[in-house]
N, C-alpha and C. Protein backbone atom coordinates (compact mmCIF):
# COMPACT_ATOMS: atom_id res chain seq x y z
N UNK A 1 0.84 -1.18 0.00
CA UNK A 1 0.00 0.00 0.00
C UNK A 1 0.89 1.24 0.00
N UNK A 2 0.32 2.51 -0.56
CA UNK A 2 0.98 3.68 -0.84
C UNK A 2 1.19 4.06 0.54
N UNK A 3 1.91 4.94 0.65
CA UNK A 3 1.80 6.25 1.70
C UNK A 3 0.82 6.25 2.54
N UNK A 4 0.16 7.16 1.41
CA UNK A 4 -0.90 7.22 1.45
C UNK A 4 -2.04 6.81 2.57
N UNK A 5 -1.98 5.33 2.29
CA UNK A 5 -2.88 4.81 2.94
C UNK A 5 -1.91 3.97 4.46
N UNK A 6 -1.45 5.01 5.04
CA UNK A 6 -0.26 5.04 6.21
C UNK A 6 0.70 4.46 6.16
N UNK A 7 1.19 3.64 5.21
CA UNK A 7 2.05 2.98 5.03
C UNK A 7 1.88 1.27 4.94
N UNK A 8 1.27 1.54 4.97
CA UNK A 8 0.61 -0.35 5.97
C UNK A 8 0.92 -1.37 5.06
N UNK A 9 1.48 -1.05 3.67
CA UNK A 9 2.12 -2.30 2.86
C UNK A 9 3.22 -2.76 3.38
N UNK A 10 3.85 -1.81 4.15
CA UNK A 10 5.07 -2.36 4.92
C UNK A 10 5.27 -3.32 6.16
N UNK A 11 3.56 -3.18 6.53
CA UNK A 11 3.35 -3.81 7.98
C UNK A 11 2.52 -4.43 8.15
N UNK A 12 1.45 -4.91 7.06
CA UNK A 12 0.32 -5.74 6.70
C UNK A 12 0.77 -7.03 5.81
N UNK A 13 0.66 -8.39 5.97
CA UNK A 13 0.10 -9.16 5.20
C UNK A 13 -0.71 -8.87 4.78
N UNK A 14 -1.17 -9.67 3.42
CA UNK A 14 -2.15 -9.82 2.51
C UNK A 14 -3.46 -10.33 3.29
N UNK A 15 -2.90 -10.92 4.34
CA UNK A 15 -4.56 -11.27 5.19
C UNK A 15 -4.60 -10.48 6.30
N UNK A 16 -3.41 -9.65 6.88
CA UNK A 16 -3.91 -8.40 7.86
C UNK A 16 -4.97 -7.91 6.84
N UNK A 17 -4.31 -7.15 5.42
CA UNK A 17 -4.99 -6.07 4.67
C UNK A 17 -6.78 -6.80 4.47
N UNK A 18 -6.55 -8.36 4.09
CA UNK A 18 -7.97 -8.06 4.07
C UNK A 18 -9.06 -8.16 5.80
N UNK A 19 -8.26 -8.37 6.39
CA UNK A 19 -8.75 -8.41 7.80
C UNK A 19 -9.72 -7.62 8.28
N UNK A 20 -8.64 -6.43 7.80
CA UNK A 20 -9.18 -4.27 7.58
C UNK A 20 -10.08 -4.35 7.19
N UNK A 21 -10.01 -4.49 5.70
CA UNK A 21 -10.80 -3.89 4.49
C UNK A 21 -12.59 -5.08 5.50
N UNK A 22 -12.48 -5.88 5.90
CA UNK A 22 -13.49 -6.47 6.00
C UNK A 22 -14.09 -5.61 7.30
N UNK A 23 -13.28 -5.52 8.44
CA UNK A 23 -13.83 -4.43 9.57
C UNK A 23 -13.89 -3.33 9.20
N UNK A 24 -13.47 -2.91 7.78
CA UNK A 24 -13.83 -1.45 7.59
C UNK A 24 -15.87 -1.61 6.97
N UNK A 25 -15.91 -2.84 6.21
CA UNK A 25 -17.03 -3.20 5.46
C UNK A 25 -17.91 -2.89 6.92
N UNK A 26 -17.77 -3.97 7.36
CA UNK A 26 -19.11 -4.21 8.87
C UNK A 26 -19.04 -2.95 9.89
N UNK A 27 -17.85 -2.15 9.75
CA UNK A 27 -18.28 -0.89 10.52
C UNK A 27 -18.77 0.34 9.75
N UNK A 28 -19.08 0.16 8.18
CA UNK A 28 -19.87 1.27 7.57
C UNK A 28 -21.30 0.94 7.33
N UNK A 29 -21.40 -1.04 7.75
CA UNK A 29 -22.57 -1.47 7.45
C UNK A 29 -23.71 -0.99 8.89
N UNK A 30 -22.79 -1.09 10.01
CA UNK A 30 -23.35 -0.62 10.97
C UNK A 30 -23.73 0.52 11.09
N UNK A 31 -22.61 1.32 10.97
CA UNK A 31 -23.06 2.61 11.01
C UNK A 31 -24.23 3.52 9.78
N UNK A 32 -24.56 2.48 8.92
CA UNK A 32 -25.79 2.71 7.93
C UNK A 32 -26.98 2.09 8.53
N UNK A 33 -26.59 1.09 9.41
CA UNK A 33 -27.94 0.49 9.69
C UNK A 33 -28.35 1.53 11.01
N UNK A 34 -27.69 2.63 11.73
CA UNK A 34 -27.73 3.31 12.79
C UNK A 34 -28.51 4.32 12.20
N UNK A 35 -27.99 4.62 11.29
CA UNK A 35 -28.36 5.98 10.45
C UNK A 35 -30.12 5.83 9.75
N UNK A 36 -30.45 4.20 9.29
CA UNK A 36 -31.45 4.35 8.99
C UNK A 36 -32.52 4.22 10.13
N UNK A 37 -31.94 3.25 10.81
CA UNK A 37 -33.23 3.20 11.99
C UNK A 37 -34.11 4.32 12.87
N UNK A 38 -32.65 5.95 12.87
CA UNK A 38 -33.16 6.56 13.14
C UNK A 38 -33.84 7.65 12.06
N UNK A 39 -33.72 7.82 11.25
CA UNK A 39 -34.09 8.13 9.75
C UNK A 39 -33.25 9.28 9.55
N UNK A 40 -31.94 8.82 9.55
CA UNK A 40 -31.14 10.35 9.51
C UNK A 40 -30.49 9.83 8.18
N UNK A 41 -29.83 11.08 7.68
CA UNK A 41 -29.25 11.28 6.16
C UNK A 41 -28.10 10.72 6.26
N UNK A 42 -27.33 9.95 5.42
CA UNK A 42 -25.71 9.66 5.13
C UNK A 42 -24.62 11.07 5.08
N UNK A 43 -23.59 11.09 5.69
CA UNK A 43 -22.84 12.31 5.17
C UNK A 43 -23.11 13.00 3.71
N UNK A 44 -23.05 12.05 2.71
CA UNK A 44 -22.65 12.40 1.54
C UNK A 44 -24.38 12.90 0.96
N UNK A 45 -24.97 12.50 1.52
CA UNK A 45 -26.73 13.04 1.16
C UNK A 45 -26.58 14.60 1.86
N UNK A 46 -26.36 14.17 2.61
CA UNK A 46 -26.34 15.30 3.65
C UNK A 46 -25.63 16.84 2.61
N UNK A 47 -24.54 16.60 2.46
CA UNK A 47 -23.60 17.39 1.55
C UNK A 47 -24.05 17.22 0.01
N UNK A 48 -24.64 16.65 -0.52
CA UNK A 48 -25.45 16.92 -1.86
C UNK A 48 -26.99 17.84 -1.65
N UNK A 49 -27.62 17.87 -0.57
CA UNK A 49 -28.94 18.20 -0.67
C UNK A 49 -28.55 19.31 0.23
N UNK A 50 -27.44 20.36 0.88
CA UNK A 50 -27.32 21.28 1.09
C UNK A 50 -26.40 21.78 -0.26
N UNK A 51 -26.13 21.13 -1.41
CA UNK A 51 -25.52 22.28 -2.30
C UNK A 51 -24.02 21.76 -2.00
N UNK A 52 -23.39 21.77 -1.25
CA UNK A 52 -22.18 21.17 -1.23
C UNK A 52 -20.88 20.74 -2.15
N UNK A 53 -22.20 19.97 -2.49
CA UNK A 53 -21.09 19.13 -3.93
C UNK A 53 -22.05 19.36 -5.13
């Protein structure tokens, strides 16, 4: 991995990296399922329907 993304090609296996990428999946899935239950907007809605982007 680049820089970028902290360096972590230097310090990740191929199964740390997908380890991540999978707790990154189930903690945006959560935090969508938080967001709908209470009926609130996604960031990125949020920032399109004020003009934003």
């Amino acid at each position: 991995m680049s820089p970028a993304a902290l360096d972590l090609g230097g310090i990740l296996t191929s199964s740390g990296v997908t380890a991540a990428a999978i707790f990154l999946w189930i903690a945006a899935v959560i935090i969508a399922s938080i967001l709908a239950k209470y009926n609130r907007k996604g960031p990125l809605e949020h920032l399109m329907r004020h003009g934003f982007i």
